[in-house]
N, C-alpha and C. Protein backbone atom coordinates (compact mmCIF):
# COMPACT_ATOMS: atom_id res chain seq x y z
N UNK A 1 0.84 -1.19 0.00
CA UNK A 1 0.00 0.00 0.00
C UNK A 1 0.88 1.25 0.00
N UNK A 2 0.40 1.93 -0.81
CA UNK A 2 1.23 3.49 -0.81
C UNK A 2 0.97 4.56 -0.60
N UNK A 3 1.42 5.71 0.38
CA UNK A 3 0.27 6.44 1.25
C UNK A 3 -0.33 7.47 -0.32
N UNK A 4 -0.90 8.30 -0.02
CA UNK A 4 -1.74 9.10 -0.79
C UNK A 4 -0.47 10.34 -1.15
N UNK A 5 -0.42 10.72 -2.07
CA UNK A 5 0.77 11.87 -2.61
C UNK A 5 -0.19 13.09 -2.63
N UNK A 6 0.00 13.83 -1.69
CA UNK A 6 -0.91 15.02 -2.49
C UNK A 6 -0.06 16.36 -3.29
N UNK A 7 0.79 16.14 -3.55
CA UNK A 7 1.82 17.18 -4.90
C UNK A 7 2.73 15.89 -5.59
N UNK A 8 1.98 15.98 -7.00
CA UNK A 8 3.06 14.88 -7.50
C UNK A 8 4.14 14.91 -7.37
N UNK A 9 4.85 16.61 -7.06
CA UNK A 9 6.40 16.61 -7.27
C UNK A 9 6.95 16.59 -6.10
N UNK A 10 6.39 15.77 -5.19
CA UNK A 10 7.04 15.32 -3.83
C UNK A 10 6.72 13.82 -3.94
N UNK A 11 7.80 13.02 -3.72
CA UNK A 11 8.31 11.67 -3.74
C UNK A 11 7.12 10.82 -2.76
N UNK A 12 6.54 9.82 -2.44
CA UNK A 12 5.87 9.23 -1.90
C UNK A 12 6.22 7.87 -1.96
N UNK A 13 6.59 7.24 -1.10
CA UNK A 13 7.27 5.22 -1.12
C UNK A 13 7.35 4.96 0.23
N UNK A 14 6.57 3.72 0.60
CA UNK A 14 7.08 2.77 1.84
C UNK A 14 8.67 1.99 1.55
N UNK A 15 8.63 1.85 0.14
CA UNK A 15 9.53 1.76 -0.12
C UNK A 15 10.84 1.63 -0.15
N UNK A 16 12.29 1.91 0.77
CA UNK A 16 13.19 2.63 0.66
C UNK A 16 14.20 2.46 -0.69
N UNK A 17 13.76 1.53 -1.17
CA UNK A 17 14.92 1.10 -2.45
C UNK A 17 14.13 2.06 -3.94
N UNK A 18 13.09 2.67 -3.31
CA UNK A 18 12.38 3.57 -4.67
C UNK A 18 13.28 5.17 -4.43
N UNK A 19 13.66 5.51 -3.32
CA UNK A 19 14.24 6.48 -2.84
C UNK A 19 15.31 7.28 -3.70
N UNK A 20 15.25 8.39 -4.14
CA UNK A 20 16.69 8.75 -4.94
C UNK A 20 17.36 9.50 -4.20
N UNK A 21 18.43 8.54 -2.71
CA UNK A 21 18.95 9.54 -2.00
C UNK A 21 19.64 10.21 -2.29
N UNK A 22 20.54 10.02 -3.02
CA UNK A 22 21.60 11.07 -3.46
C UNK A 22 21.16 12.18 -3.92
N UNK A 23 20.30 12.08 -4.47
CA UNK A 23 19.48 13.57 -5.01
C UNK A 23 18.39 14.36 -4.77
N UNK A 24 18.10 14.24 -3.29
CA UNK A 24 16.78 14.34 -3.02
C UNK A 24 17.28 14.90 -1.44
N UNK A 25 15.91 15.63 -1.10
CA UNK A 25 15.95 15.61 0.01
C UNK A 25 14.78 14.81 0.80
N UNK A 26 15.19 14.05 1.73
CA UNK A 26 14.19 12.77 2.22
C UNK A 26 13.92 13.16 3.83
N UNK A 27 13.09 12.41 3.66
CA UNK A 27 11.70 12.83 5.03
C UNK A 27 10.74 11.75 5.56
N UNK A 28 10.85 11.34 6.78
CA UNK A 28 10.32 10.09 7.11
C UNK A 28 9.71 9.71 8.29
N UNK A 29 8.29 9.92 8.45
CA UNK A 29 8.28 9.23 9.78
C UNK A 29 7.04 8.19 9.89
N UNK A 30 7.08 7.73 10.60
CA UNK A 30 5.88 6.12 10.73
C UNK A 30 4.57 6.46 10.74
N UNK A 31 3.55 5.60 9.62
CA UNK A 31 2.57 5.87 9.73
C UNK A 31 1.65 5.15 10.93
N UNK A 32 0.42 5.32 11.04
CA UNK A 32 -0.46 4.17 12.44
C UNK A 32 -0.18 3.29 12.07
N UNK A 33 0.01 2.42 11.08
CA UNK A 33 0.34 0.83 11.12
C UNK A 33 1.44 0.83 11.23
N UNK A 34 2.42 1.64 11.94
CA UNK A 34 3.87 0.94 12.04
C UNK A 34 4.63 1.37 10.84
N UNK A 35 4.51 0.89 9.75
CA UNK A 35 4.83 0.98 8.32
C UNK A 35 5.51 2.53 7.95
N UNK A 36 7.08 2.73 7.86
CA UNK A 36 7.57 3.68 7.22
C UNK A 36 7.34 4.60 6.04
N UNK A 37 7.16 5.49 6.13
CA UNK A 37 6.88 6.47 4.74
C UNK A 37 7.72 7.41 4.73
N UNK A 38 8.54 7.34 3.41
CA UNK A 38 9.54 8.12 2.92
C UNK A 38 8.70 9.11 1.67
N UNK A 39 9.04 10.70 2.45
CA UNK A 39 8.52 11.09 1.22
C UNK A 39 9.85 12.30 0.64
N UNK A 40 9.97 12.64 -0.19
CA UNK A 40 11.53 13.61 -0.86
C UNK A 40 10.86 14.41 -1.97
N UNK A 41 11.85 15.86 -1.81
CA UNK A 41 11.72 16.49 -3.27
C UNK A 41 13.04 16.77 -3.55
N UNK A 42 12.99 16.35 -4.95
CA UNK A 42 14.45 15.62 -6.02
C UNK A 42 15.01 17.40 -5.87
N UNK A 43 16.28 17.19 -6.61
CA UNK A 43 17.14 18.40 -6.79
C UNK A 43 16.73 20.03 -7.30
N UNK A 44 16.11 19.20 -8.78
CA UNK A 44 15.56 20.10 -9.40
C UNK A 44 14.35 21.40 -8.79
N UNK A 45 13.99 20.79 -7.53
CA UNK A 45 12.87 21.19 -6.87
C UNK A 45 13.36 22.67 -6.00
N UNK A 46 14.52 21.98 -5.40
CA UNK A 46 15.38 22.80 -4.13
C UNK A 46 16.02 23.68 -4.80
N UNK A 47 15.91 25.33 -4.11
CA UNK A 47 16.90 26.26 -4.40
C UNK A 47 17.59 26.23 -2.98
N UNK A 48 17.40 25.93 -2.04
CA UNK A 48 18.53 26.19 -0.61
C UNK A 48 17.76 25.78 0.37
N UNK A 49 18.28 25.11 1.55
CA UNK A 49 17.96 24.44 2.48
C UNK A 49 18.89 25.27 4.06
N UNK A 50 17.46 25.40 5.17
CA UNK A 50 18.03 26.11 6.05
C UNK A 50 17.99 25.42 7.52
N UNK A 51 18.53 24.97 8.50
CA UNK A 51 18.32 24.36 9.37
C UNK A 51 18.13 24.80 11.28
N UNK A 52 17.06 25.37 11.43
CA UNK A 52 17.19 25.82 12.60
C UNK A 52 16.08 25.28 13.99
N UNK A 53 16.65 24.46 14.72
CA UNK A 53 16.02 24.11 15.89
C UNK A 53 15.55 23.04 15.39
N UNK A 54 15.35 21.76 15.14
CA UNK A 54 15.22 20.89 14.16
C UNK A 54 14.06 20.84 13.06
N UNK A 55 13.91 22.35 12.33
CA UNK A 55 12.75 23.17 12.38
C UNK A 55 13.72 22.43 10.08
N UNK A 56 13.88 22.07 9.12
CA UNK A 56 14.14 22.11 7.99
C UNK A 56 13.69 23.35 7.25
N UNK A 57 13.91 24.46 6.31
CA UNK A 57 12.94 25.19 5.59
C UNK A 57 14.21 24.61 4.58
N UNK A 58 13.29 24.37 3.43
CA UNK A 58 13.77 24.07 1.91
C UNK A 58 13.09 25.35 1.04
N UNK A 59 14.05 26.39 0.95
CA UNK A 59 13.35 27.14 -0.28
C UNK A 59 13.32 26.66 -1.47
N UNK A 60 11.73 26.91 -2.19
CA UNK A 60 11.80 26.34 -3.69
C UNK A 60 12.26 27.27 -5.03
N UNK A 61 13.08 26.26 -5.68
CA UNK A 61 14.01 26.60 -6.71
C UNK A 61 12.53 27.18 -8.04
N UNK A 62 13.04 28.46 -8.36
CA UNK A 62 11.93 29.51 -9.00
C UNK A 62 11.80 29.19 -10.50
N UNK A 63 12.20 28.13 -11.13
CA UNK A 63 11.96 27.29 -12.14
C UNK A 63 11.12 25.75 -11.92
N UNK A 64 10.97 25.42 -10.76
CA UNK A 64 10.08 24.65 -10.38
C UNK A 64 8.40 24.54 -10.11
N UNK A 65 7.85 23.87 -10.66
CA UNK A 65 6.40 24.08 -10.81
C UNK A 65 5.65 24.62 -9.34
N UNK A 66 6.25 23.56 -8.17
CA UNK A 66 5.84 24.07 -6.97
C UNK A 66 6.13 25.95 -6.56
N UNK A 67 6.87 26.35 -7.26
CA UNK A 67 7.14 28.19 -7.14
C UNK A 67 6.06 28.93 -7.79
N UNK A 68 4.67 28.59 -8.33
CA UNK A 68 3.98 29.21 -8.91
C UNK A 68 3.05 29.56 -7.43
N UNK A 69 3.06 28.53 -6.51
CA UNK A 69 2.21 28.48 -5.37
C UNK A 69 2.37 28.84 -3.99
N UNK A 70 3.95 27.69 -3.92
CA UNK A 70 4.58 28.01 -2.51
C UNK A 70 6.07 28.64 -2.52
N UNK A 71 6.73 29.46 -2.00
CA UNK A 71 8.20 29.35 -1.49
C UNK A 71 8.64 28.98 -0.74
N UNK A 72 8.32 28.03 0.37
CA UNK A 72 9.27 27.44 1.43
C UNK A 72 8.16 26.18 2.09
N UNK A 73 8.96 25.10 1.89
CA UNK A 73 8.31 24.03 2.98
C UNK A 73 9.15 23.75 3.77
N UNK A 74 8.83 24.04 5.03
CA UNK A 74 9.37 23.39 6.46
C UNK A 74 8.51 21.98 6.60
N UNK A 75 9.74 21.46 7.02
CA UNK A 75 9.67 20.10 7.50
C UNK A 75 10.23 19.73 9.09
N UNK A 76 9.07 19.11 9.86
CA UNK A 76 9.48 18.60 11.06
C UNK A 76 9.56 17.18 11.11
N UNK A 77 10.28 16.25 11.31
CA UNK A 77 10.37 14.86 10.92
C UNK A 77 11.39 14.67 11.89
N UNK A 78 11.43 13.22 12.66
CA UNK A 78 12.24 12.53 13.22
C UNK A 78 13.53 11.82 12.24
N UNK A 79 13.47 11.80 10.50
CA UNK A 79 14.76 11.56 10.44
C UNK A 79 14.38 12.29 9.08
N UNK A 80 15.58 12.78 8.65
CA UNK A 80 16.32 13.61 7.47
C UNK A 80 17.51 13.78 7.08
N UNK A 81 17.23 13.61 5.09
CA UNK A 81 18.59 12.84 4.73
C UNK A 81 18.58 14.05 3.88
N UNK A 82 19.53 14.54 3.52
CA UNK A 82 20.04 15.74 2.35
C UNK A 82 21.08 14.78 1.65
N UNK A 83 20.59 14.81 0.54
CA UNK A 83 21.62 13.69 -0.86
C UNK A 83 22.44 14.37 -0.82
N UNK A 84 23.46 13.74 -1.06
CA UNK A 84 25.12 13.98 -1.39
C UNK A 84 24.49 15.30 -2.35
N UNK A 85 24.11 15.08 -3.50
CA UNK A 85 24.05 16.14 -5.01
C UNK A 85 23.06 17.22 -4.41
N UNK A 86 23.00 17.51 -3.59
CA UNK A 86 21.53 18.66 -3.28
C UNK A 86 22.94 19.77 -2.81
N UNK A 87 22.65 21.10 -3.30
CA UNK A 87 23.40 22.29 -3.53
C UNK A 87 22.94 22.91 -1.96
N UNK A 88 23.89 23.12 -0.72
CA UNK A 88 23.48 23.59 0.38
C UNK A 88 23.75 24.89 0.78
């Protein structure tokens, strides 16, 4: 089962081998059944990533579809991976 995506251009997988860590920034925490959910937005997405109080803000890169709507998703999550290739 795969949770519900609500922005296609954010990653959605119980998955972890669907994951593109190296290029992504990843985000994860357990759903009620126990069951892990990894969700990421790939490179192309991210213009800069800021880290304060374990508080994530990812500003979005202004050639990305998500910039017509939002500029910044903060993320609070118990674990977070920044890919090797993501520009910090």
């Amino acid at each position: 089962m795969q949770p519900e995506k609500p922005f296609p251009e954010i990653g959605c997988s119980t998955d972890p081998k669907q994951v593109p860590w190296a290029n992504a920034v990843v985000w994860s925490e357990r759903m009620e059944t126990g069951q892990r959910v990894y969700e990421w937005l790939t490179k192309e997405h991210v213009r800069g990533l800021s880290w304060t109080t374990g508080l994530l803000s990812i500003s979005i890169n202004h050639e990305s579809y998500l910039d017509k709507d939002i500029m910044y998703i903060l993320i609070q999550a118990p674990f977070i991976a920044i890919g090797k290739d993501i520009s910090v």
